[in-house]
N, C-alpha and C. Protein backbone atom coordinates (compact mmCIF):
# COMPACT_ATOMS: atom_id res chain seq x y z
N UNK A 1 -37.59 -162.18 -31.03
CA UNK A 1 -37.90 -161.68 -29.70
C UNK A 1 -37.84 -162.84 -28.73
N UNK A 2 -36.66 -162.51 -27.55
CA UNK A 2 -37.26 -163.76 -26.75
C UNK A 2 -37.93 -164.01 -26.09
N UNK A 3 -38.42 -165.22 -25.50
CA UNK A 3 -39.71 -165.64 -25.46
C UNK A 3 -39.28 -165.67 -23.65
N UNK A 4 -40.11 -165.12 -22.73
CA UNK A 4 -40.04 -164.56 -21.08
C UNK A 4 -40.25 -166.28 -20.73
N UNK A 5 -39.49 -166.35 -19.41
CA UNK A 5 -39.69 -167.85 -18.29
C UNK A 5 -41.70 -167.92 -18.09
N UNK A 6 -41.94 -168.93 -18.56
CA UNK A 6 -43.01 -168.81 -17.37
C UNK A 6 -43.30 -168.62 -16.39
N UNK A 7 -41.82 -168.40 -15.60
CA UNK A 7 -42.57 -168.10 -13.85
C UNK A 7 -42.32 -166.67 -13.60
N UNK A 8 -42.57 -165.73 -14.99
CA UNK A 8 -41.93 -164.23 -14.62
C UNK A 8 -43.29 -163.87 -14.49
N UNK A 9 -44.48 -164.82 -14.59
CA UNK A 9 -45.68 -164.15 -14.29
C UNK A 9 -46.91 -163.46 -15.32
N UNK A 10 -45.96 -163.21 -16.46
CA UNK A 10 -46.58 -163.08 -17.57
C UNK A 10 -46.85 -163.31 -18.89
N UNK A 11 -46.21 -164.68 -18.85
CA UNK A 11 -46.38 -165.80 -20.08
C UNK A 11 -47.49 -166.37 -19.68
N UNK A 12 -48.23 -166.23 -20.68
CA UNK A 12 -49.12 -167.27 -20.89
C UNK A 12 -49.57 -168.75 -20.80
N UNK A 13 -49.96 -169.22 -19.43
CA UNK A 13 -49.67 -170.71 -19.47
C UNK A 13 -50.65 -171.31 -19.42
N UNK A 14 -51.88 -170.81 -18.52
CA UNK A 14 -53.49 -171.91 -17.63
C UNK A 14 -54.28 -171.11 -19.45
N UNK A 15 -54.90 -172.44 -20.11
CA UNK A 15 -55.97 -172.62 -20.54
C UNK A 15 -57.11 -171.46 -19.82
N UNK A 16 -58.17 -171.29 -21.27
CA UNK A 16 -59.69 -170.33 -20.22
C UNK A 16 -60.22 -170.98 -19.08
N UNK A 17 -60.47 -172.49 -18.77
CA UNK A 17 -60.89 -172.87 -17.88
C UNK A 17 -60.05 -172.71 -16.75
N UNK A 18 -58.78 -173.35 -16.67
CA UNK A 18 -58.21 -172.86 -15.76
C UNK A 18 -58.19 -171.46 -15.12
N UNK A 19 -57.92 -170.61 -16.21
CA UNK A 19 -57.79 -169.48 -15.53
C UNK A 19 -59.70 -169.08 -14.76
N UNK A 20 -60.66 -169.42 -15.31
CA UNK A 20 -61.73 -169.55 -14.78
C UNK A 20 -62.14 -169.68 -13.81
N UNK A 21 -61.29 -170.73 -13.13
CA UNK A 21 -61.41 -171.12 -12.02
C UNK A 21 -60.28 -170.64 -10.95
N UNK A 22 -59.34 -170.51 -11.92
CA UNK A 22 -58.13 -169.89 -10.45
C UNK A 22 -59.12 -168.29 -10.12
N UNK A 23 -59.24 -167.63 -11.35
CA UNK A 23 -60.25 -166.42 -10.99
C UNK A 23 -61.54 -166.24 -9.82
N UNK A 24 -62.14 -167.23 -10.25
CA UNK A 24 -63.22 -167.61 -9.58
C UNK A 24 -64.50 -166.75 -10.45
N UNK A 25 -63.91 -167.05 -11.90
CA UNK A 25 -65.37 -166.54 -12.68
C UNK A 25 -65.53 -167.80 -13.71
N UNK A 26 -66.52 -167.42 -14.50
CA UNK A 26 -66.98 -168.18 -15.52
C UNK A 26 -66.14 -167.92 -16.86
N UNK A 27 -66.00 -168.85 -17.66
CA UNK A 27 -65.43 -168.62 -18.90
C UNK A 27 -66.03 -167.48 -19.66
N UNK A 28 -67.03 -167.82 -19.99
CA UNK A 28 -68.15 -166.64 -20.49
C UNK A 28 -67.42 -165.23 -19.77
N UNK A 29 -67.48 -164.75 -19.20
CA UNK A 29 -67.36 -163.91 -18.63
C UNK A 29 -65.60 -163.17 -18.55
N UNK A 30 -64.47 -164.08 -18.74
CA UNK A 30 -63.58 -163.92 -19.26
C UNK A 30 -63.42 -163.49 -20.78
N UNK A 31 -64.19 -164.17 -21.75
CA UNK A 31 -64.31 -163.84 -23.18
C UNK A 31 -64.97 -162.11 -22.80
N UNK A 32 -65.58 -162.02 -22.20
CA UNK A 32 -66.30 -160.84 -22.05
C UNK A 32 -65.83 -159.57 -22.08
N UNK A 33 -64.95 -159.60 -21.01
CA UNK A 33 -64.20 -159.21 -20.25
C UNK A 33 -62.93 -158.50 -21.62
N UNK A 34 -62.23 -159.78 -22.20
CA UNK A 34 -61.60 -159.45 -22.92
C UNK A 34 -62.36 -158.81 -24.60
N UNK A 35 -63.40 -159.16 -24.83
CA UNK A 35 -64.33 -158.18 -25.66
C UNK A 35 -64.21 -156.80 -25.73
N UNK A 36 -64.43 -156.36 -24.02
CA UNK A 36 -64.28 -154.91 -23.50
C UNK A 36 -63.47 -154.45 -23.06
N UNK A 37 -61.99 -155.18 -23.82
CA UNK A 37 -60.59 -154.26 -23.63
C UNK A 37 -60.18 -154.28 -21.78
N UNK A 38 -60.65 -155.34 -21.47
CA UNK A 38 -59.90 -155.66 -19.71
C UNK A 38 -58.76 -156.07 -19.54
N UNK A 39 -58.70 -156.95 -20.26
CA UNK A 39 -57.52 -157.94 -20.72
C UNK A 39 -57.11 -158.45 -22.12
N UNK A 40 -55.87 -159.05 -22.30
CA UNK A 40 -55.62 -159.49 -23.21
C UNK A 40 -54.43 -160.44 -23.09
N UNK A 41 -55.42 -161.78 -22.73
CA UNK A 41 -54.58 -163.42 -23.07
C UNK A 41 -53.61 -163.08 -24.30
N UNK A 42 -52.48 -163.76 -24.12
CA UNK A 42 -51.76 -163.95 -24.91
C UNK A 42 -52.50 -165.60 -25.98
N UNK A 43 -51.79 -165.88 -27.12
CA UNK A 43 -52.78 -166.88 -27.73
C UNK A 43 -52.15 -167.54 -28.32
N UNK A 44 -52.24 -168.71 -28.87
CA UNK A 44 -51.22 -169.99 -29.20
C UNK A 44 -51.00 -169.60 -30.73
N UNK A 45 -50.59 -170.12 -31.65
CA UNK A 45 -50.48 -169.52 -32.96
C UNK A 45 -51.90 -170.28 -33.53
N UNK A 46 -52.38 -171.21 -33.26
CA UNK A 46 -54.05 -171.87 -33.61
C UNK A 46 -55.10 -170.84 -32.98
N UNK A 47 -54.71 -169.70 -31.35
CA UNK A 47 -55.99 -168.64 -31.40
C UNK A 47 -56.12 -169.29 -29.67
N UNK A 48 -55.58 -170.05 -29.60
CA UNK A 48 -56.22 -170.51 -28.26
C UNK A 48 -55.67 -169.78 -26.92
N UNK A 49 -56.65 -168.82 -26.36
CA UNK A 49 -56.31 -168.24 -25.21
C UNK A 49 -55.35 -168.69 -24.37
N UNK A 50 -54.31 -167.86 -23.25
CA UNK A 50 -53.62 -168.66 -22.73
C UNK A 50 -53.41 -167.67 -21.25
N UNK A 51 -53.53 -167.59 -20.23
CA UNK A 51 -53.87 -166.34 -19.33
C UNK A 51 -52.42 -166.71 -18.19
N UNK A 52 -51.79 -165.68 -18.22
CA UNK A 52 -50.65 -165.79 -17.16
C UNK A 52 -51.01 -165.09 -16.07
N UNK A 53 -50.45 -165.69 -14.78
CA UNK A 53 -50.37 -164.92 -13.67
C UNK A 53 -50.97 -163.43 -13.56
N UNK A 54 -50.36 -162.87 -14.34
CA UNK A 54 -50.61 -161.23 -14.18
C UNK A 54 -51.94 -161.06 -14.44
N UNK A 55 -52.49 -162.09 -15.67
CA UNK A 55 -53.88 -162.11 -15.97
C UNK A 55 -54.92 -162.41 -15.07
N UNK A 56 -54.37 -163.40 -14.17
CA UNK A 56 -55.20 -163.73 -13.02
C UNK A 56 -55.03 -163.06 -11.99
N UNK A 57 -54.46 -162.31 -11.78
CA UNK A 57 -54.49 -161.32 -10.89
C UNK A 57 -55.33 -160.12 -11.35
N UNK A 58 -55.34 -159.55 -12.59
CA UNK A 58 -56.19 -159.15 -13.22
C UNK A 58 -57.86 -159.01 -13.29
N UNK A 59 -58.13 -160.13 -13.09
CA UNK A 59 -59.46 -161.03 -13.00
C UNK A 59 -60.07 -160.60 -11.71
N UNK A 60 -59.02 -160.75 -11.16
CA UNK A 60 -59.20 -160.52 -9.19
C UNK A 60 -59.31 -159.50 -9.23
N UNK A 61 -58.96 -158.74 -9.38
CA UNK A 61 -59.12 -156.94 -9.13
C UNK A 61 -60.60 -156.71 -10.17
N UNK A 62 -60.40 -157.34 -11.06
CA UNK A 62 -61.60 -157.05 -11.80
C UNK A 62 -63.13 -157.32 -11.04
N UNK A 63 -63.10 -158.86 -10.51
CA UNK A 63 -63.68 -159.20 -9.25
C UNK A 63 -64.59 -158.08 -8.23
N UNK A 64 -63.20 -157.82 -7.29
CA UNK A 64 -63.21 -157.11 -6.54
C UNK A 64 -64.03 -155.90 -6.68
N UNK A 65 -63.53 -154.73 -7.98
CA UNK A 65 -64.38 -153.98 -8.40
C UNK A 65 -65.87 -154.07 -8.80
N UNK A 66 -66.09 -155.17 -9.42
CA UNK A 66 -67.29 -155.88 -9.74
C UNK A 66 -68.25 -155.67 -8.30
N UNK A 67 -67.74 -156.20 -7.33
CA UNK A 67 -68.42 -156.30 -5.91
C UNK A 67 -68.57 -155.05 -5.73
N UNK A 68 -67.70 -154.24 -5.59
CA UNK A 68 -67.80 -152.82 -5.28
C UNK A 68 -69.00 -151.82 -6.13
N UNK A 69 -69.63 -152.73 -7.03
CA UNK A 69 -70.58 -151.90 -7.78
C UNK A 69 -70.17 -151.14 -8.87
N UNK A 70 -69.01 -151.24 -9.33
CA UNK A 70 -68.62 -150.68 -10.58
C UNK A 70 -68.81 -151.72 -11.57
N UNK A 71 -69.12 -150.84 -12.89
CA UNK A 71 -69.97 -151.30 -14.07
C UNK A 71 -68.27 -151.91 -14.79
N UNK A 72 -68.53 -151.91 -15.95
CA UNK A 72 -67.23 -152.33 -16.56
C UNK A 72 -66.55 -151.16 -17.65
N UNK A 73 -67.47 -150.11 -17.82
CA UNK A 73 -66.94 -149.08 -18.09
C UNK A 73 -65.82 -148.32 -17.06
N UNK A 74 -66.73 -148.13 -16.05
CA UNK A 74 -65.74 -148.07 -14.76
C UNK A 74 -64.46 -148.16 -14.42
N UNK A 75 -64.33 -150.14 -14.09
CA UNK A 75 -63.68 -150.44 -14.27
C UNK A 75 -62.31 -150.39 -14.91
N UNK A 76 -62.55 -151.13 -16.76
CA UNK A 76 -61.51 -150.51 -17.35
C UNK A 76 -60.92 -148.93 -17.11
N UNK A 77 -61.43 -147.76 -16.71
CA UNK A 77 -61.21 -146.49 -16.17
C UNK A 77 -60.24 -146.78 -15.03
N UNK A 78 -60.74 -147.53 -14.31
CA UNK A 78 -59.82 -147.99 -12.64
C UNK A 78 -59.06 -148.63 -13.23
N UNK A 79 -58.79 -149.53 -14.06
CA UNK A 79 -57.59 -150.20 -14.51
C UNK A 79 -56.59 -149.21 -15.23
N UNK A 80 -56.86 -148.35 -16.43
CA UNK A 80 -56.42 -147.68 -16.63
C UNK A 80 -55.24 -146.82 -15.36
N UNK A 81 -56.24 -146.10 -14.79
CA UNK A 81 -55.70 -144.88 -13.73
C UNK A 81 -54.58 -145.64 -12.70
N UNK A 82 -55.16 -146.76 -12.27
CA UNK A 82 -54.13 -147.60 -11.66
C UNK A 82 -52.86 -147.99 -12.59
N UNK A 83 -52.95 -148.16 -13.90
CA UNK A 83 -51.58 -149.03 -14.41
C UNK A 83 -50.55 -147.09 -14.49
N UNK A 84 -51.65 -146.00 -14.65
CA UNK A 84 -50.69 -145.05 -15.05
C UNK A 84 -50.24 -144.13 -13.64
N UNK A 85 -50.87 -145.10 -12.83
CA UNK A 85 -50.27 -144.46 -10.99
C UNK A 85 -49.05 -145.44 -10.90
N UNK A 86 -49.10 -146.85 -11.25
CA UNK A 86 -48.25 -147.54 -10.98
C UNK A 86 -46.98 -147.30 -12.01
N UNK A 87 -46.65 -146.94 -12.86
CA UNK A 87 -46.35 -146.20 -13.88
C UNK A 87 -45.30 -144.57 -13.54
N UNK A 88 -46.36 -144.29 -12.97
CA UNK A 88 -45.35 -142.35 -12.73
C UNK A 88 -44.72 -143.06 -11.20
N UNK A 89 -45.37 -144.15 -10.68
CA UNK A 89 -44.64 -144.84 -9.23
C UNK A 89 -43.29 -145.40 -9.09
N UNK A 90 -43.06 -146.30 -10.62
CA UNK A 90 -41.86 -146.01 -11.04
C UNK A 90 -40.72 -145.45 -11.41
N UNK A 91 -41.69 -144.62 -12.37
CA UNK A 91 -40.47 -143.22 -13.38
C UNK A 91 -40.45 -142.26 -11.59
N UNK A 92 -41.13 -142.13 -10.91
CA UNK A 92 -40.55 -141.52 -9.30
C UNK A 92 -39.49 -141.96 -9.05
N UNK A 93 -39.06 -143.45 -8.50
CA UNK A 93 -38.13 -144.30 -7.77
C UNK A 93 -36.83 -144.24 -8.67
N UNK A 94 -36.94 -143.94 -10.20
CA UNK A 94 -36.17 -144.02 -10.89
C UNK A 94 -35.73 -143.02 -10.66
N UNK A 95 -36.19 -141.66 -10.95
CA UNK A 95 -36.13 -140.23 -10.62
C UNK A 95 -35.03 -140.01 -9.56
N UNK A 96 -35.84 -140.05 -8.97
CA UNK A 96 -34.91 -140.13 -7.58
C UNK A 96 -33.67 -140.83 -7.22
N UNK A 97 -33.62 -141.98 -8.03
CA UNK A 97 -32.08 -142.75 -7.95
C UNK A 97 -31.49 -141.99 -8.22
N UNK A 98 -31.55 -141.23 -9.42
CA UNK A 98 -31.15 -140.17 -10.23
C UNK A 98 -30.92 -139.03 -10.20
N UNK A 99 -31.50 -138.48 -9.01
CA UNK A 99 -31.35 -137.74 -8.58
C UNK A 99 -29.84 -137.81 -7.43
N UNK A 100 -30.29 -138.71 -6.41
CA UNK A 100 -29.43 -139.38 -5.62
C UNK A 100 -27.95 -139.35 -6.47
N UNK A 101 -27.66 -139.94 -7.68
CA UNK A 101 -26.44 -140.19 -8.18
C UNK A 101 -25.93 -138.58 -9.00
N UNK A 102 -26.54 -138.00 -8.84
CA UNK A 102 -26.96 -136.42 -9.56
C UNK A 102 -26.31 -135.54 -8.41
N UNK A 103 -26.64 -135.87 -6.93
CA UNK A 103 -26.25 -134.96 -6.10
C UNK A 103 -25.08 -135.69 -5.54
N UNK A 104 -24.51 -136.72 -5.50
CA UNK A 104 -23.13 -137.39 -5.26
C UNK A 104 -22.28 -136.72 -6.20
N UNK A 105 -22.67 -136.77 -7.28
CA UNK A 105 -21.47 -136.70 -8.74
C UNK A 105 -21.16 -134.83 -8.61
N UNK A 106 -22.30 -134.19 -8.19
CA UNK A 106 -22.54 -132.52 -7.65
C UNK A 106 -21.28 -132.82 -6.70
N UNK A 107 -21.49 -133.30 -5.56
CA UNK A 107 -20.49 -132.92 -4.23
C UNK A 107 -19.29 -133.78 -4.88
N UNK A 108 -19.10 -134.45 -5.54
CA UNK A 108 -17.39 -135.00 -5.98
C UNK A 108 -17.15 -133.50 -7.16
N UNK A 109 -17.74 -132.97 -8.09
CA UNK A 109 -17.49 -131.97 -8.65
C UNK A 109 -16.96 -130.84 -8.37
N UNK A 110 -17.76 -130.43 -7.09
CA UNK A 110 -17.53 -129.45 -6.31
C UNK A 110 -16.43 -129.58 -5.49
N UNK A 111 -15.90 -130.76 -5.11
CA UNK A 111 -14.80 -131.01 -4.28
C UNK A 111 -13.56 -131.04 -5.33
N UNK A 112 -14.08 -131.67 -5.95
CA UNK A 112 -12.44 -131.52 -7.42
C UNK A 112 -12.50 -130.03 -8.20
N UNK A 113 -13.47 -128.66 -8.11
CA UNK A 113 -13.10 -128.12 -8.76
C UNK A 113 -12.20 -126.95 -7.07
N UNK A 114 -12.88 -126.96 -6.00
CA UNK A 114 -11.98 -126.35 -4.71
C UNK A 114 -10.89 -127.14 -4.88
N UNK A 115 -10.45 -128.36 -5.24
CA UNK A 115 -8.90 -128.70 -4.84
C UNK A 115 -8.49 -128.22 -5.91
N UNK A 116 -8.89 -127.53 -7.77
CA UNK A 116 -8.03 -127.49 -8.63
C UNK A 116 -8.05 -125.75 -8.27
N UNK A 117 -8.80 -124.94 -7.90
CA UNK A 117 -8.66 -123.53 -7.50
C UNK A 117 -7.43 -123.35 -6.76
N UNK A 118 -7.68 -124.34 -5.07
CA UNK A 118 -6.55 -124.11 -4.81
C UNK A 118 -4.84 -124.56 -5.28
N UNK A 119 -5.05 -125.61 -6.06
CA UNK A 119 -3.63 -126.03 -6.41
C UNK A 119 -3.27 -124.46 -7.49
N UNK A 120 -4.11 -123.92 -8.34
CA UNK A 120 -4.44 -122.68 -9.14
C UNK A 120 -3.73 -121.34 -8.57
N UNK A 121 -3.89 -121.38 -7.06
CA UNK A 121 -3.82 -120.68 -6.04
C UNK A 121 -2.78 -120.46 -5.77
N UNK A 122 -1.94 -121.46 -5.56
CA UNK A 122 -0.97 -121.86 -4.87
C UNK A 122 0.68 -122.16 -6.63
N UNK A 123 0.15 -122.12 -7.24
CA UNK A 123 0.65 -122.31 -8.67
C UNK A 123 0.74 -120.63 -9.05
N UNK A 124 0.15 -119.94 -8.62
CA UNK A 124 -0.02 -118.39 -9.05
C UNK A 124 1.20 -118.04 -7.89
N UNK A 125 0.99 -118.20 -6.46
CA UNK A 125 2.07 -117.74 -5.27
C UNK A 125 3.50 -118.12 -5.37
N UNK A 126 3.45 -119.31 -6.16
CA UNK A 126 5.02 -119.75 -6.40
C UNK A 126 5.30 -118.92 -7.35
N UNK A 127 5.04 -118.38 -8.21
CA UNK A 127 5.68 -117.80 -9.74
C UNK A 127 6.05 -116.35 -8.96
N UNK A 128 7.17 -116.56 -9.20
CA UNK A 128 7.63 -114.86 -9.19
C UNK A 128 6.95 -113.59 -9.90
N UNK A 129 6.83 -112.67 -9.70
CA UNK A 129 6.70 -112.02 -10.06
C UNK A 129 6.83 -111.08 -11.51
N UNK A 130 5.98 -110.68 -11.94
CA UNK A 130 6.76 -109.75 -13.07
C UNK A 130 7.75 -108.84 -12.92
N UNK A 131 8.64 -108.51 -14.18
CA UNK A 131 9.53 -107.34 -13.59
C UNK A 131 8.59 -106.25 -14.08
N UNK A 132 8.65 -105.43 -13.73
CA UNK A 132 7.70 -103.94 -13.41
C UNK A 132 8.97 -102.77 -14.35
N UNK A 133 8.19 -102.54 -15.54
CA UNK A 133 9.07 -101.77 -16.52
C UNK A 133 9.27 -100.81 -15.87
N UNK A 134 10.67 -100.32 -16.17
CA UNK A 134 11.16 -99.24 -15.89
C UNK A 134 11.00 -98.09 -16.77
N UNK A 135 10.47 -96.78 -15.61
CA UNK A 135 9.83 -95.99 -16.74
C UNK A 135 9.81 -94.42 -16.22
């Protein structure tokens, strides 16, 4: 499997302290955090936490909610509902491309099957006629 750039945001790079502090929480409280299914550091093959970007952004929203008076049951709930809004927010935009290339490929269809009717049309007017048995 290959292994993502670090600057795609979600490799694993800042140590717990670091990320501690880019967060603006306590270590303690990161272990915690990840205890109760918030997150999940990626980890060195020795075990040693390693928190990317996305993680610290993570933290922050976690934060944020924190202030807002939500517990951490909560929370993970708001994390949840958010990753599966951001989620159907996608499979939408995709949708819709798809749609978009769905109703182009419709109007070229529709235009190539009127030009083969009429060439059809016009392929029937040239042919002579039957002879009409005599009877």
């Amino acid at each position: 499997m290959p292994v993502p750039a670090a600057s795609d945001g979600t490799t694993g790079v800042y140590g717990i302290t670091v990320a501690a502090e880019l967060s603006g929480m306590s270590v303690q409280a990161l272990r915690l955090y990840e205890r109760k299914g918030l997150l999940q550091p990626d980890r060195t093959s020795g075990g040693t936490r390693r928190y990317s970007d996305t993680d610290i952004g993570r933290l922050r929203r976690i934060s944020e909610l924190i202030d807002d008076g939500i517990n951490l049951i909560g929370i993970a709930r708001v994390l949840g509902l958010e990753a599966d809004n951001s989620a159907i927010r996608d499979d939408n935009h995709t949708l819709r491309g798809d749609n978009t290339a769905l109703r182009a490929q419709n109007t070229r269809l529709a235009t190539d099957n009127a030009a083969l009717r009429a060439s059809a049309s016009a392929s029937a007017l040239a042919r002579p006629a039957p002879p009409v048995p005599a009877g």
